[in-house]
C-alpha atoms as a PDB file:
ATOM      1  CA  UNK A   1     -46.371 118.687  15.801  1.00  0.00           C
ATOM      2  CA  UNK A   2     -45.210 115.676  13.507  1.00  0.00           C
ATOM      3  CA  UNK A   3     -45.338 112.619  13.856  1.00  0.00           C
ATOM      4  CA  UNK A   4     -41.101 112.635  13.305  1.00  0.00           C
ATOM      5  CA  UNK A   5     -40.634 115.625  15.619  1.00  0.00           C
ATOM      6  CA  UNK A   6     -43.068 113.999  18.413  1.00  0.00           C
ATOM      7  CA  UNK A   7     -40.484 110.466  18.272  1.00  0.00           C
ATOM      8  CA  UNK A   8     -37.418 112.746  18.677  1.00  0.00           C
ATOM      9  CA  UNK A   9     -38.727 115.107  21.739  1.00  0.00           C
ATOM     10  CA  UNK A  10     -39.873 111.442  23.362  1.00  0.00           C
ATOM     11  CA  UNK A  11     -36.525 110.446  22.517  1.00  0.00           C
ATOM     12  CA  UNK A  12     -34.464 113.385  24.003  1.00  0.00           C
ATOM     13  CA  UNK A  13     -36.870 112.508  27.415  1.00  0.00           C
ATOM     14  CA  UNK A  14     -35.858 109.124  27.775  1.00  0.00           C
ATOM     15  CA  UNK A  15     -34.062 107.512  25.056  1.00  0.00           C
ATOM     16  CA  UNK A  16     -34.894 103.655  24.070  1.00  0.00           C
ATOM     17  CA  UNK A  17     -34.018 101.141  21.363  1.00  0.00           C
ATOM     18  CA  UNK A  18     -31.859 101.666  18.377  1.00  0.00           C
ATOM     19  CA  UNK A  19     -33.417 105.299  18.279  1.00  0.00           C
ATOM     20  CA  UNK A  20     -31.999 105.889  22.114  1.00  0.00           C
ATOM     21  CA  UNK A  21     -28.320 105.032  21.075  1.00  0.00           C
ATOM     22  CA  UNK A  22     -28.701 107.497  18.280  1.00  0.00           C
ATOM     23  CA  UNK A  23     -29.654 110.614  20.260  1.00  0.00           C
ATOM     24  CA  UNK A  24     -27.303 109.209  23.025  1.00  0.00           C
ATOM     25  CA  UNK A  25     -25.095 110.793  20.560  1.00  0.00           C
ATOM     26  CA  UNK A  26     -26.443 113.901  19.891  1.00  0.00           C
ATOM     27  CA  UNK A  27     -27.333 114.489  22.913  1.00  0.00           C
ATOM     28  CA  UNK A  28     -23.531 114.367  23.359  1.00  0.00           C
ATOM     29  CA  UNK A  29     -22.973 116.302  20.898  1.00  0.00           C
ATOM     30  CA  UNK A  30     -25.610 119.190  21.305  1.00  0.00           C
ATOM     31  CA  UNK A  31     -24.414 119.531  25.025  1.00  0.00           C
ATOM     32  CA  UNK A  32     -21.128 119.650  24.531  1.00  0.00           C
ATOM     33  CA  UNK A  33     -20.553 123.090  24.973  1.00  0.00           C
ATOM     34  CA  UNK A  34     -23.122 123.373  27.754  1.00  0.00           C
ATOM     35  CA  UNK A  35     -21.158 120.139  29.794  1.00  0.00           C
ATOM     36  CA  UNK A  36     -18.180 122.075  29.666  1.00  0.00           C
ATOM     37  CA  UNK A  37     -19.598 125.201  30.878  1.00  0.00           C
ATOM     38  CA  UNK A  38     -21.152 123.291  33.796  1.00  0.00           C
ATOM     39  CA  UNK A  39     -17.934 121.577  34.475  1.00  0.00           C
ATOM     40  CA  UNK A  40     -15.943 124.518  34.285  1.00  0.00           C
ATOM     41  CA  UNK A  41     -18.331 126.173  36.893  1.00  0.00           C
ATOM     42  CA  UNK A  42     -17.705 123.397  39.406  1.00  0.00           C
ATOM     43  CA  UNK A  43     -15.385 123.592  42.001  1.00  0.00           C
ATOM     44  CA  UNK A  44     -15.860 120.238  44.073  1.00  0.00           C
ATOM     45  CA  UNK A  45     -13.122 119.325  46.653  1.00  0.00           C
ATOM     46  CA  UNK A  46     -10.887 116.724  46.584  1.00  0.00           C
ATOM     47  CA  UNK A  47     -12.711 113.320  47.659  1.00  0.00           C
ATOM     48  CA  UNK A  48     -16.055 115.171  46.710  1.00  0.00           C
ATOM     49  CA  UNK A  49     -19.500 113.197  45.902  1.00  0.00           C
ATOM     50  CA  UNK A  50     -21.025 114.605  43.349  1.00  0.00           C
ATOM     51  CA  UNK A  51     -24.408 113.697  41.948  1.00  0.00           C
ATOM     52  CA  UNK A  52     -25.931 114.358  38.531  1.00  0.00           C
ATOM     53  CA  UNK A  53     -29.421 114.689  37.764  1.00  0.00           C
ATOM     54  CA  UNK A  54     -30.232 112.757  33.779  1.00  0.00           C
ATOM     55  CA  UNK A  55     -26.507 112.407  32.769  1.00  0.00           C
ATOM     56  CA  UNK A  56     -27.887 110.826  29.649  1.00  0.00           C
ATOM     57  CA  UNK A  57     -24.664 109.568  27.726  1.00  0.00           C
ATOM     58  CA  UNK A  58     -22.464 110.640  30.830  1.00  0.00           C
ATOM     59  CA  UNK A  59     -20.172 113.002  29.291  1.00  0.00           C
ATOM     60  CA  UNK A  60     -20.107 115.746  31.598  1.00  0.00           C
ATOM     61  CA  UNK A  61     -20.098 112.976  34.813  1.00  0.00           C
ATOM     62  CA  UNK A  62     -17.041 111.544  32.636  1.00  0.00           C
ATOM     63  CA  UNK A  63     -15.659 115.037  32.594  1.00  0.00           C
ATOM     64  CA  UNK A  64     -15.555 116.283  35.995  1.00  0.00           C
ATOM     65  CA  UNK A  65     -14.234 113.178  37.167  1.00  0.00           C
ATOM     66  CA  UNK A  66     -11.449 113.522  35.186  1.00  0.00           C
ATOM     67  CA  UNK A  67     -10.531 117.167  35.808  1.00  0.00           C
ATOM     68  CA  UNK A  68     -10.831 116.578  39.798  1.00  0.00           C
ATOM     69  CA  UNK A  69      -9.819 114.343  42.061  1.00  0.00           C
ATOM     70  CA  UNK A  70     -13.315 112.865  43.383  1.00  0.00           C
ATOM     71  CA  UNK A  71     -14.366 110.046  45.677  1.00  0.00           C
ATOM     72  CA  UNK A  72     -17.500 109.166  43.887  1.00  0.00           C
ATOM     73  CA  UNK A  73     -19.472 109.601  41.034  1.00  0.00           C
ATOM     74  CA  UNK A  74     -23.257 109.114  41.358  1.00  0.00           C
ATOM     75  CA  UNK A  75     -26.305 109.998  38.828  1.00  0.00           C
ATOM     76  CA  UNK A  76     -30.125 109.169  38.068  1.00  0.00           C
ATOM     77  CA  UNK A  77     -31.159 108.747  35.335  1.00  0.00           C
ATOM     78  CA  UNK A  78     -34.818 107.216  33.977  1.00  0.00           C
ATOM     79  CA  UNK A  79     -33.216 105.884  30.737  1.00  0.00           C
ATOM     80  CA  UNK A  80     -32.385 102.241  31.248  1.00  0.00           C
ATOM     81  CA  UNK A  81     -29.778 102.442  27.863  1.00  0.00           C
ATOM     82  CA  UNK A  82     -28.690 105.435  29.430  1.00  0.00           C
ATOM     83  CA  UNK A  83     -27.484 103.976  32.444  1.00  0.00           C
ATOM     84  CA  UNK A  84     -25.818 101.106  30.277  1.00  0.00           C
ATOM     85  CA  UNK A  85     -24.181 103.928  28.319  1.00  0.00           C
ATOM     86  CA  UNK A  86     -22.521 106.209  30.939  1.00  0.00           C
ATOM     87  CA  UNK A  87     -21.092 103.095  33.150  1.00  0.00           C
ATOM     88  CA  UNK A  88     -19.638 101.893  29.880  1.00  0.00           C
ATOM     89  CA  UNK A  89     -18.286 105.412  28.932  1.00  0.00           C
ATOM     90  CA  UNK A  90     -17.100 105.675  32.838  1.00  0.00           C
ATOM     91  CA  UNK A  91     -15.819 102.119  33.625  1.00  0.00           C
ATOM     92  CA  UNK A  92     -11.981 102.610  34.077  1.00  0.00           C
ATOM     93  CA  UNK A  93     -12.026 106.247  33.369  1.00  0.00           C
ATOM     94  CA  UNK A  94     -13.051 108.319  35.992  1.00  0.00           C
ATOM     95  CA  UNK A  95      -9.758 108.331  37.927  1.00  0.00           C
ATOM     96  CA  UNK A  96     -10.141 106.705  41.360  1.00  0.00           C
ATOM     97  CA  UNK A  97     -13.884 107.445  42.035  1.00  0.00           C
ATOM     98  CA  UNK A  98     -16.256 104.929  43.308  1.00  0.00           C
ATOM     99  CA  UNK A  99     -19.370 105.138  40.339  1.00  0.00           C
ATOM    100  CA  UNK A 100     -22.896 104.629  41.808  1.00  0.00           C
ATOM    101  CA  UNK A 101     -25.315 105.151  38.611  1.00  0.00           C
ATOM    102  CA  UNK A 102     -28.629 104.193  39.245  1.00  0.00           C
ATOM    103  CA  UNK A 103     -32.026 104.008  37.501  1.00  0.00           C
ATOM    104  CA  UNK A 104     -34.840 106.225  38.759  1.00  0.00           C
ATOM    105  CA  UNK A 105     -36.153 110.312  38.932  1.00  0.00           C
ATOM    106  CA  UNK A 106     -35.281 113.147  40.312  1.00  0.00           C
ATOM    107  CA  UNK A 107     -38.338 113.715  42.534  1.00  0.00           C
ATOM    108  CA  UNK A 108     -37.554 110.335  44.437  1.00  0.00           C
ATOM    109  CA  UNK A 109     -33.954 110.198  44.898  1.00  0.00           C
ATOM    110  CA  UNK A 110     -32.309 107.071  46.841  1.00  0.00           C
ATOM    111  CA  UNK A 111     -29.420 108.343  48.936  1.00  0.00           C
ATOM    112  CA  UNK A 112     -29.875 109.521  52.218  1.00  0.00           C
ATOM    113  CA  UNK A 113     -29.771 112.905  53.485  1.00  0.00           C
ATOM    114  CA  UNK A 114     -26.471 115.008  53.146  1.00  0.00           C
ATOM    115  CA  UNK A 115     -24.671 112.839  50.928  1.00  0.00           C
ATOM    116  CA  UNK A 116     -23.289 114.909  48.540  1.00  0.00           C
ATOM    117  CA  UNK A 117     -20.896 117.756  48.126  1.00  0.00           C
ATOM    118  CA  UNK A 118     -22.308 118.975  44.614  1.00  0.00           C
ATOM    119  CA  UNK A 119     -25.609 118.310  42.986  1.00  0.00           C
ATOM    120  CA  UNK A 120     -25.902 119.044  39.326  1.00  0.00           C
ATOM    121  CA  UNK A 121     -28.267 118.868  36.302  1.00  0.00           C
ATOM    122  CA  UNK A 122     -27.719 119.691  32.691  1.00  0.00           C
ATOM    123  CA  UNK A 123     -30.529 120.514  30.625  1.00  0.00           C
ATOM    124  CA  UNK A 124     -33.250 118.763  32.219  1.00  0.00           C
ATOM    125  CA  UNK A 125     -34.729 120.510  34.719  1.00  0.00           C
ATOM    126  CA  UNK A 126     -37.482 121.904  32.086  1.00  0.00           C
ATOM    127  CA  UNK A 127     -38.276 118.261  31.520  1.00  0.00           C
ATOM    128  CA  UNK A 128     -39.002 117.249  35.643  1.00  0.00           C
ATOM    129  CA  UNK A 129     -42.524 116.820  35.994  1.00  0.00           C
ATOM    130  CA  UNK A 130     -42.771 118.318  39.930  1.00  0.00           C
ATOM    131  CA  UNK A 131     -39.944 120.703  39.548  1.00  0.00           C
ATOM    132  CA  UNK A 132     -40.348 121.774  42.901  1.00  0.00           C
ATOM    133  CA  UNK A 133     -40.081 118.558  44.970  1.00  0.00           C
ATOM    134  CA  UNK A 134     -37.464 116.996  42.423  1.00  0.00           C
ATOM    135  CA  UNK A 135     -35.050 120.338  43.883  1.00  0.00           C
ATOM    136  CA  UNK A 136     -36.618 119.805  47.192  1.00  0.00           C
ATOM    137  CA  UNK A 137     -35.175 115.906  47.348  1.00  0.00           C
ATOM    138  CA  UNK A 138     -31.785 117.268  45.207  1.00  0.00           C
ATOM    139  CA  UNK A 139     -31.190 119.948  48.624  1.00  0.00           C
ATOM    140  CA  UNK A 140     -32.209 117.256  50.712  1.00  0.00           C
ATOM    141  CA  UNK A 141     -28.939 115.219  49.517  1.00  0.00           C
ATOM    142  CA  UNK A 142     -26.587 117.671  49.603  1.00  0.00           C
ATOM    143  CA  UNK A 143     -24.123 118.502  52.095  1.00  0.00           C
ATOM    144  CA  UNK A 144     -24.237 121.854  54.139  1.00  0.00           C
ATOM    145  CA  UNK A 145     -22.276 124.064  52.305  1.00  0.00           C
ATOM    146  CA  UNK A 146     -22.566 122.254  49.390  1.00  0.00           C
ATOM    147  CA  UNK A 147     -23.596 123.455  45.988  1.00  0.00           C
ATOM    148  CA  UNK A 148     -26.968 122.346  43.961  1.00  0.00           C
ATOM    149  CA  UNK A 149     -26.407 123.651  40.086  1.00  0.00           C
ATOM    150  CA  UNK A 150     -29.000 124.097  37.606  1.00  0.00           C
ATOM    151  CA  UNK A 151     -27.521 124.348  33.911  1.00  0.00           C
ATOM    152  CA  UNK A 152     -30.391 125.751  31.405  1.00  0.00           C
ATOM    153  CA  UNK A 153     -29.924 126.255  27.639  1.00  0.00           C
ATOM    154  CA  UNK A 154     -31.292 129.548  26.154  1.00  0.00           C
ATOM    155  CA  UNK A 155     -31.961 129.314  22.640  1.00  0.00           C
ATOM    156  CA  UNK A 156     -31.524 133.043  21.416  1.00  0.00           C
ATOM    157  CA  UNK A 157     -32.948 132.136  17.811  1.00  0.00           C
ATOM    158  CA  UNK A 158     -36.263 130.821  16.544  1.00  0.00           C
ATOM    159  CA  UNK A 159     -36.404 127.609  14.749  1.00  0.00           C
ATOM    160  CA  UNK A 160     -35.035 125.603  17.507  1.00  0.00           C
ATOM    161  CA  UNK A 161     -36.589 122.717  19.900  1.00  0.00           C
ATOM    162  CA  UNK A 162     -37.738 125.405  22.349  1.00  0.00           C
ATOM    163  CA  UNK A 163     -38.490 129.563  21.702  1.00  0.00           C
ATOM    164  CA  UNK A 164     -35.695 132.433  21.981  1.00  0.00           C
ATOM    165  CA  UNK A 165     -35.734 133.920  25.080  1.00  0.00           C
ATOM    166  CA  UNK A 166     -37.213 130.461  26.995  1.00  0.00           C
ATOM    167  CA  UNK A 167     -34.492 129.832  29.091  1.00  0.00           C
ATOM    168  CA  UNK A 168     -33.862 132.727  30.449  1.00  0.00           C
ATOM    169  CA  UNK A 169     -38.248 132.289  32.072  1.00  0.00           C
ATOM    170  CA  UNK A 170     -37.045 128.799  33.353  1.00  0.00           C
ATOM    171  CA  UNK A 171     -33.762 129.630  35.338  1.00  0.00           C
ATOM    172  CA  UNK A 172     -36.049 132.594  36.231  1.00  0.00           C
ATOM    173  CA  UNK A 173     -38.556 130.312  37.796  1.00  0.00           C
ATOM    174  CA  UNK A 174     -35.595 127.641  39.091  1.00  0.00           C
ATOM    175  CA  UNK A 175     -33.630 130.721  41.113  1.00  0.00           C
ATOM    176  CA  UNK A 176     -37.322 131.551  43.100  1.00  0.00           C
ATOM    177  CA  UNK A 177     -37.847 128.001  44.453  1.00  0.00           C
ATOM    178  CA  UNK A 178     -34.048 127.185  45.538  1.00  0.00           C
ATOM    179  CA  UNK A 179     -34.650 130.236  47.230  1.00  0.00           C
ATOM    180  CA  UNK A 180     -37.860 129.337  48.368  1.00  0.00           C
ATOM    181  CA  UNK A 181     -35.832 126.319  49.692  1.00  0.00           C
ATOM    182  CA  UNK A 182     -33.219 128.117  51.553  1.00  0.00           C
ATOM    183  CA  UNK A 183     -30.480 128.384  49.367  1.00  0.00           C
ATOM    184  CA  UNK A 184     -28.217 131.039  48.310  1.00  0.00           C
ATOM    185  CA  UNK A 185     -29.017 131.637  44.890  1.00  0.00           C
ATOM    186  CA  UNK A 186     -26.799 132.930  42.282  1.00  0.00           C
ATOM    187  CA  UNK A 187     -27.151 132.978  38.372  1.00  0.00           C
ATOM    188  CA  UNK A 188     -24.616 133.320  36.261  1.00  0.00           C
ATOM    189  CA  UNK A 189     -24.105 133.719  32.084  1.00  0.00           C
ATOM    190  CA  UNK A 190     -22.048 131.674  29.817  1.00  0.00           C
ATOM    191  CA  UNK A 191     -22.088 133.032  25.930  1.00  0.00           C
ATOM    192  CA  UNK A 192     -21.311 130.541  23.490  1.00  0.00           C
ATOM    193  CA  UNK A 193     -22.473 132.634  20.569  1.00  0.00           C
ATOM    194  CA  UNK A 194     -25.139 135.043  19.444  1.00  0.00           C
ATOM    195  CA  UNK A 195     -27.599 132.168  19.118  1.00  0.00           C
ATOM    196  CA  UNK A 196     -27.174 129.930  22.284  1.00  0.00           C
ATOM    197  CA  UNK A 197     -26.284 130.400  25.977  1.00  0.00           C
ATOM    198  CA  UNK A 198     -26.141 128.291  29.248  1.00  0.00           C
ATOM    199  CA  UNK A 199     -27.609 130.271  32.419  1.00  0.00           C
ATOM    200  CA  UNK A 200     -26.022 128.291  35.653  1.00  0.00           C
ATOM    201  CA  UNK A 201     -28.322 128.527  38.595  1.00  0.00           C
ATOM    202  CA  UNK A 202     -26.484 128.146  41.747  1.00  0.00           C
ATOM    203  CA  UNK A 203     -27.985 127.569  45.258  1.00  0.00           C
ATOM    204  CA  UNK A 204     -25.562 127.388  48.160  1.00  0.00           C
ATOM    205  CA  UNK A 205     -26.745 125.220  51.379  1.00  0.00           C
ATOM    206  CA  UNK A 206     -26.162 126.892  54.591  1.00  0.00           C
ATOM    207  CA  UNK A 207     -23.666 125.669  56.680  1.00  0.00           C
ATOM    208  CA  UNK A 208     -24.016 124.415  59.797  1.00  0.00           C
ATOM    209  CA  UNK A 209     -22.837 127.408  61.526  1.00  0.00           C
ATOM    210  CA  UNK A 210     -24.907 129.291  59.277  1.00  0.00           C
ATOM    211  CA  UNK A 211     -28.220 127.900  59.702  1.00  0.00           C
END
């Protein structure tokens, strides 16, 4: 790998500096399609918490908040400019949600148990180092009956970051451990065109009654 591709995969992990604002914006840009798809696929009620997973720039935070009435808008995120970014982007306009952004990961999340109505990530889950336990603490925070969504980009041509065909092995692999976890697991297919696809991985927490 180059040198120059090495600084922009580091980058796209946890964006920093002048470089960091600059794939702030593609990362924006790249994911727009895939934020709306995830949006659209959320149905959170009204007063919901929702919590995303490395909202990067915040656009798709940004976007559900405005498309449903919420009662607060949480995220992690291990990018200190991120952070800065998506309280910036959602100060003022997120309707009348409470915003709770902090720093930190996804396998040591700091909200207490049953917090949330939705937990969501968007394009990052291939990136968690302990994919396991970072979905372990992400059902550990949400609700009973709530809903934990994976969104996965599937690259269906070569010369891209990652090989054709790759996503569709990791929401493979994320469906098996929500279920291993309890949930109910559904996955889902959103075309955007003969090259690319997002692959929503839903897992359902039992309700109370249900358990």
């Amino acid at each position: 790998m180059s040198e120059t591709m090495s600084t922009l995969m580091h980058q796209a992990v946890k964006p920093r500096g002048a470089g960091g604002v600059v794939m702030g914006w593609l990362l924006e840009s790249g994911d727009a399609v895939q934020n709306r798809a995830t949006v659209d696929a959320l149905d959170p009620p009204p007063g919901a918490a929702v919590l995303e997973i490395g909202f990067g720039p915040g656009h798709a935070l940004q976007m559900l908040a405005l498309s449903h009435p919420l009662g607060l808008v949480a995220g992690i995120d291990h990018s200190e400019l991120m952070v800065a970014r998506a309280r910036h982007r959602l100060n003022g306009r997120r309707g009348d949600a409470a915003l709770d952004l902090r720093i930190g990961d996804a396998g040591n999340l700091p909200f207490p148990d049953e917090k949330f109505d939705v937990v969501f990530a968007v394009n990052s889950f291939h990136q968690w180092p302990d994919q396991a336990g970072a979905l372990a603490e992400m059902a550990g925070v949400l609700k009973p009956g709530g809903d934990l969504l994976l969104s996965i980009r599937d690259f269906r041509v070569a010369g891209r970051f990652e090989p054709p065909g790759n996503g569709a092995d990791t929401a493979k692999i994320a469906a098996e451990m929500l279920k291993d976890l309890g949930l109910q697991v559904r996955l889902r297919e959103v075309v955007h065109s003969p090259a690319r696809a997002t692959l929503l991985v839903r897992g359902r927490k039992c309700g109370r009654a249900e358990a």
